[in-house]
C-alpha atoms as a PDB file:
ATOM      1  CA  UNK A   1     139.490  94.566 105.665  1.00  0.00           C
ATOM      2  CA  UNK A   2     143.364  94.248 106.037  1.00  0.00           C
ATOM      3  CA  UNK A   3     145.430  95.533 103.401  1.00  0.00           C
ATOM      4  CA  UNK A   4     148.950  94.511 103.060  1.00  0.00           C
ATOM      5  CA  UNK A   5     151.429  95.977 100.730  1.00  0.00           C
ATOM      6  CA  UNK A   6     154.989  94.007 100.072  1.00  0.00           C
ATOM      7  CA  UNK A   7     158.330  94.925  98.133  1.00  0.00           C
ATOM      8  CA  UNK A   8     160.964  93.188  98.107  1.00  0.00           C
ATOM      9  CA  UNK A   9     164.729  93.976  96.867  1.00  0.00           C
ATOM     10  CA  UNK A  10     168.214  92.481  96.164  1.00  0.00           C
ATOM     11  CA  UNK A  11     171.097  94.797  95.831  1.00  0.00           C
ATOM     12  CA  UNK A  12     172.619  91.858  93.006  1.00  0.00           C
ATOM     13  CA  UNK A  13     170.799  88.659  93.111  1.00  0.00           C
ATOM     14  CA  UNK A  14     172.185  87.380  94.786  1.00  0.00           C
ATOM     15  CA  UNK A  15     173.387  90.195  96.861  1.00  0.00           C
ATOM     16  CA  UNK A  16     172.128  91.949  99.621  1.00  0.00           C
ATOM     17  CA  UNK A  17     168.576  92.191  99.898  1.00  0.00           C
ATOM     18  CA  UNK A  18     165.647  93.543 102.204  1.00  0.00           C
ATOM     19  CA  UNK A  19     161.764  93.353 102.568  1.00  0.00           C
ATOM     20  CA  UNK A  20     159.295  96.504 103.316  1.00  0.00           C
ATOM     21  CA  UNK A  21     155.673  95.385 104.034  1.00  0.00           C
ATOM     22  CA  UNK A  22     152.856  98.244 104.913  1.00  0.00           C
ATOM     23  CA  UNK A  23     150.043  96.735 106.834  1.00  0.00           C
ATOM     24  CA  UNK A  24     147.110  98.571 107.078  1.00  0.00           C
ATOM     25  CA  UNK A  25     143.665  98.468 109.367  1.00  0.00           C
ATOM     26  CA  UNK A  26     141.282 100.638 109.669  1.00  0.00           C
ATOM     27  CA  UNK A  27     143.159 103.829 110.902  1.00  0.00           C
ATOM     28  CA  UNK A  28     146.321 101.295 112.107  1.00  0.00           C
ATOM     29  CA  UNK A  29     149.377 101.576 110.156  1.00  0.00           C
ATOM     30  CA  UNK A  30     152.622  99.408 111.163  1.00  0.00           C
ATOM     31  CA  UNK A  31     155.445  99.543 108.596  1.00  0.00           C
ATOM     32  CA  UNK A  32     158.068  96.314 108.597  1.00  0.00           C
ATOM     33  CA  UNK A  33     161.548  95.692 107.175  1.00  0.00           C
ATOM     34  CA  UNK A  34     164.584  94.276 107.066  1.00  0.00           C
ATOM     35  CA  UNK A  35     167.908  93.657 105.852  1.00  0.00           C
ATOM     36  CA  UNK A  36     169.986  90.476 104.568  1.00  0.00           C
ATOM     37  CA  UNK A  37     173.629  90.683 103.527  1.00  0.00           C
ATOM     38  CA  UNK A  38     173.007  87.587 100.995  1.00  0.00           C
ATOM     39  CA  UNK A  39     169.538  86.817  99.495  1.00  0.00           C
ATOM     40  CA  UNK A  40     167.618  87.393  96.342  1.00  0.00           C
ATOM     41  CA  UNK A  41     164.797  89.101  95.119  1.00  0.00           C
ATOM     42  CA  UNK A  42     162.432  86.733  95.011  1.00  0.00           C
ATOM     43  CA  UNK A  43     162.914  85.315  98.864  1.00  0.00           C
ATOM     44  CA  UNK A  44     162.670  89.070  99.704  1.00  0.00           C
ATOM     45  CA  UNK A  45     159.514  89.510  97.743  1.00  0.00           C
ATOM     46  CA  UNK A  46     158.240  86.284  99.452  1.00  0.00           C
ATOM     47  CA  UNK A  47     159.547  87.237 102.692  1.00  0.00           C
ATOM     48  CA  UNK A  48     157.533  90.787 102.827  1.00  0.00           C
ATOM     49  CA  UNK A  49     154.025  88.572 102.582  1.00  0.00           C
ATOM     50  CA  UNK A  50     154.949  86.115 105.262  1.00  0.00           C
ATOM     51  CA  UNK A  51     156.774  88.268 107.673  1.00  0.00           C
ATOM     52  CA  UNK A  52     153.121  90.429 107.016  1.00  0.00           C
ATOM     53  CA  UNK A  53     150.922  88.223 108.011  1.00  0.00           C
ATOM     54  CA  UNK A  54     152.940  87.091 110.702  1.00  0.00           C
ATOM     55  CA  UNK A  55     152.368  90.371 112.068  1.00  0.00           C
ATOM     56  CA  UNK A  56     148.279  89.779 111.797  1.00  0.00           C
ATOM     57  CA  UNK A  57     146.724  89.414 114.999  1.00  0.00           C
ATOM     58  CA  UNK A  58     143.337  88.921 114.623  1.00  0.00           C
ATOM     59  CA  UNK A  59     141.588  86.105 112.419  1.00  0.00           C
ATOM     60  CA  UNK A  60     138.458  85.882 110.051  1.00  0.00           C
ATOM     61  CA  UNK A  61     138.729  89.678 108.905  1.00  0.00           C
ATOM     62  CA  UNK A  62     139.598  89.635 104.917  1.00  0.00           C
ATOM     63  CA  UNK A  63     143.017  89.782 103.842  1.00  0.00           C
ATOM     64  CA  UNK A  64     144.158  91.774 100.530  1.00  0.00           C
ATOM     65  CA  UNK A  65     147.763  91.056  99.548  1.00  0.00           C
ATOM     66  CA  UNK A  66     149.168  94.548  96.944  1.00  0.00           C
ATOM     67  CA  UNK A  67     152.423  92.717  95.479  1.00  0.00           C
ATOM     68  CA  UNK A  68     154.781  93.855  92.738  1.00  0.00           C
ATOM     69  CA  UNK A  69     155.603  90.371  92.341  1.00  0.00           C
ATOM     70  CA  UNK A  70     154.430  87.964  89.741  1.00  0.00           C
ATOM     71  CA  UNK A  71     156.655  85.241  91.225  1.00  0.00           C
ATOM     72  CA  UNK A  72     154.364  85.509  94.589  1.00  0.00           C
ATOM     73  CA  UNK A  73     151.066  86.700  93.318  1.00  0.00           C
ATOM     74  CA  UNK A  74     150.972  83.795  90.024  1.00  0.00           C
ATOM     75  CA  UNK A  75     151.791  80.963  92.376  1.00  0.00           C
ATOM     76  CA  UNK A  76     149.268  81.575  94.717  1.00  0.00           C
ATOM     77  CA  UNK A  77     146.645  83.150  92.642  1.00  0.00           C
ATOM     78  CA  UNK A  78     147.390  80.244  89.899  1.00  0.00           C
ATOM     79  CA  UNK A  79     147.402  77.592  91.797  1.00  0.00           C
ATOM     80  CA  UNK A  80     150.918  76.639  91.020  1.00  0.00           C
ATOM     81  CA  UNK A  81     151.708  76.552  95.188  1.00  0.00           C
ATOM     82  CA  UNK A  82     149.473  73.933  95.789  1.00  0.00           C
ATOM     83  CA  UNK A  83     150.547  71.535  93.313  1.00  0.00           C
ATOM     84  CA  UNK A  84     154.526  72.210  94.726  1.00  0.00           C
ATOM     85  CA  UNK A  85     153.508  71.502  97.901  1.00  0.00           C
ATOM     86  CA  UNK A  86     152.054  67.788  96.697  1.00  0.00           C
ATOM     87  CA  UNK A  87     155.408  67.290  95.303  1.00  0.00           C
ATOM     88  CA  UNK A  88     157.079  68.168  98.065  1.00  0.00           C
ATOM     89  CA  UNK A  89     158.689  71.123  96.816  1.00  0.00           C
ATOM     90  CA  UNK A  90     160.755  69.330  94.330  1.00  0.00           C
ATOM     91  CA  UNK A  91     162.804  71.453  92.059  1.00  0.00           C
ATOM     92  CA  UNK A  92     161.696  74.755  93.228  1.00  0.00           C
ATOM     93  CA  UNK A  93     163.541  77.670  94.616  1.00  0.00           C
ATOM     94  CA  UNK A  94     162.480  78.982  98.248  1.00  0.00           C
ATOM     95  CA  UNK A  95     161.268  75.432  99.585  1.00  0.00           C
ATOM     96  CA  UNK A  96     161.660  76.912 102.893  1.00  0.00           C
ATOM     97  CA  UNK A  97     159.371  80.280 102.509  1.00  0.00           C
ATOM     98  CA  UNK A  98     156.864  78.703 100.400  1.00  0.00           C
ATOM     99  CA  UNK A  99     156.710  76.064 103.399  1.00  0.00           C
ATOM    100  CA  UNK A 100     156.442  78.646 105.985  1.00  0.00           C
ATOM    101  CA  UNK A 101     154.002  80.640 104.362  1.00  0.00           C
ATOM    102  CA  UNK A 102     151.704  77.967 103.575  1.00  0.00           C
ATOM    103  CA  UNK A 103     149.919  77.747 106.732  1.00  0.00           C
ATOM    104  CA  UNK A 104     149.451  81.246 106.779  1.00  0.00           C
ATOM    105  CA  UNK A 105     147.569  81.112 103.218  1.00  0.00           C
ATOM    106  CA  UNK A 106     145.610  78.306 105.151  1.00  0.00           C
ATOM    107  CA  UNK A 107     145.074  80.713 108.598  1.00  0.00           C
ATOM    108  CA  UNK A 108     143.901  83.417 106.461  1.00  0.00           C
ATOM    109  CA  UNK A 109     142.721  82.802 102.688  1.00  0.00           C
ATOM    110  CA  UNK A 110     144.529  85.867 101.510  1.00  0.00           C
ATOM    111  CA  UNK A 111     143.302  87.474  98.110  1.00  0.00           C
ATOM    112  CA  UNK A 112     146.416  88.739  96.411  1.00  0.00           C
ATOM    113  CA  UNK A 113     146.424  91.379  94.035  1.00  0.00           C
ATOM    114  CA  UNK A 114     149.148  92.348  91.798  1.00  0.00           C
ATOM    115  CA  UNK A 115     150.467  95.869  91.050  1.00  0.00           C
ATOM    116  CA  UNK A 116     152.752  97.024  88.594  1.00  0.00           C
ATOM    117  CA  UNK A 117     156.369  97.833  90.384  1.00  0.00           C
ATOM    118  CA  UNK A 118     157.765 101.469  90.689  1.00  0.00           C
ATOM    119  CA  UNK A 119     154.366 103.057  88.847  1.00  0.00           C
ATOM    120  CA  UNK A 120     153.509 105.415  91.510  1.00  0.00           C
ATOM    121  CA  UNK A 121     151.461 103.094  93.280  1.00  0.00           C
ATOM    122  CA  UNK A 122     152.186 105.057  96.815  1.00  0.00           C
ATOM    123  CA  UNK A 123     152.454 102.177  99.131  1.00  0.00           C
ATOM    124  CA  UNK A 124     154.596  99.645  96.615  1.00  0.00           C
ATOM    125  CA  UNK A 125     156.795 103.309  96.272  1.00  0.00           C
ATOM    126  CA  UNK A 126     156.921 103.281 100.115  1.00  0.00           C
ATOM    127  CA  UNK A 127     157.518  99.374 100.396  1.00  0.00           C
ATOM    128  CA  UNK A 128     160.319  99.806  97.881  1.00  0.00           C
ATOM    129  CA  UNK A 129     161.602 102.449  99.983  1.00  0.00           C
ATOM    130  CA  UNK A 130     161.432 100.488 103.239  1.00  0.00           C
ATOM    131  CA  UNK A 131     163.111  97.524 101.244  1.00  0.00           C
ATOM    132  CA  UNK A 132     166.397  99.102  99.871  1.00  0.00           C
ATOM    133  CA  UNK A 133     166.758 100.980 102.598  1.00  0.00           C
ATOM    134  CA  UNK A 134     166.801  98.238 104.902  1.00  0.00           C
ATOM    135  CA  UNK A 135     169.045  96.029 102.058  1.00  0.00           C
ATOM    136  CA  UNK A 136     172.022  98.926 102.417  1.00  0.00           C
ATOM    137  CA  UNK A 137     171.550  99.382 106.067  1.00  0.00           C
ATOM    138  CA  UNK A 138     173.841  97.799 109.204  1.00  0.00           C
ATOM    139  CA  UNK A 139     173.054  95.157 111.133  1.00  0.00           C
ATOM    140  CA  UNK A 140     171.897  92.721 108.425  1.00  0.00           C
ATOM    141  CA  UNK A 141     171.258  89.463 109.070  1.00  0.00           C
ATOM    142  CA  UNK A 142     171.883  85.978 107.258  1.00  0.00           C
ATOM    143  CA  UNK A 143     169.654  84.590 104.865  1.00  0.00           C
ATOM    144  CA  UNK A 144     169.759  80.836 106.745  1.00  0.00           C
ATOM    145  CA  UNK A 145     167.615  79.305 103.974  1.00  0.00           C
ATOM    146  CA  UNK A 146     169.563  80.808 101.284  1.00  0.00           C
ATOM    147  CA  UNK A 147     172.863  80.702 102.449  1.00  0.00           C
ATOM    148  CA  UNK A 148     172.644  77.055 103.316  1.00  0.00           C
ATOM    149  CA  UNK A 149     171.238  76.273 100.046  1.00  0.00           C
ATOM    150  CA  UNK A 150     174.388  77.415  98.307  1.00  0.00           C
ATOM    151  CA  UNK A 151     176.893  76.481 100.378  1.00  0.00           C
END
């Protein structure tokens, strides 16, 4: 089994944001983040899962996705994804993510599980931690879906 734990944060949101993800294997721990001077919450929440699985080499072990995030966890686990994606995405925020990360969810058939934020769950603590920390660090980068979205 795979476990992956996401957070993601927005200094503002808009504002600055930043992702953490934990991904865990067997004894293998990698921990991922980072920073983006204009974003919001939710693209950062979304942004943790995909930028996760990205990181997942091997197929056809079980996926379990730990997520603070209704937004993520409802649309996926409610089926609300699939009927954006037949209409193209119309009207909904993060067109881009949601269109990135669905052939992921097709790759690997995650099972998402949601956890209440900042409740001492150790790993969403940790993912929090990785998330603001990488939202008020240097070097962050721009938010290309967002930022051209607004402008």
């Amino acid at each position: 089994m795979i476990y992956l734990f996401t957070d993601g944060a927005a200094q503002g949101n808009p504002g600055p944001g930043g992702y953490g993800a934990i991904l865990r294997y067997g004894q293998h721990e990698k921990e991922l983040s980072q920073g983006f001077r204009l974003t919001t919450n939710n693209r950062m929440e979304l942004l943790a899962v995909i930028v996760g699985l990205e990181a997942i080499r091997k197929e056809g072990i079980p996926i379990t996705i730990y997520s603070d995030s209704r937004y993520v966890v409802d649309a996926v686990e409610k089926g609300w994804l699939m009927g954006w994606e037949k209409k193209g995405f119309a009207k909904k925020a993060n067109p881009d993510l949601w269109q990135r990360y669905l052939p992921l969810h097709k790759k690997f058939k995650p099972r998402f599980v949601w956890i209440r934020g900042h409740a001492g769950h150790p790993e969403n603590e940790r993912c929090d931690q990785l998330a603001v920390a990488a939202a008020t660090g240097s070097g962050l980068l721009r938010d290309e879906g967002y930022e051209n979205s607004v402008s």
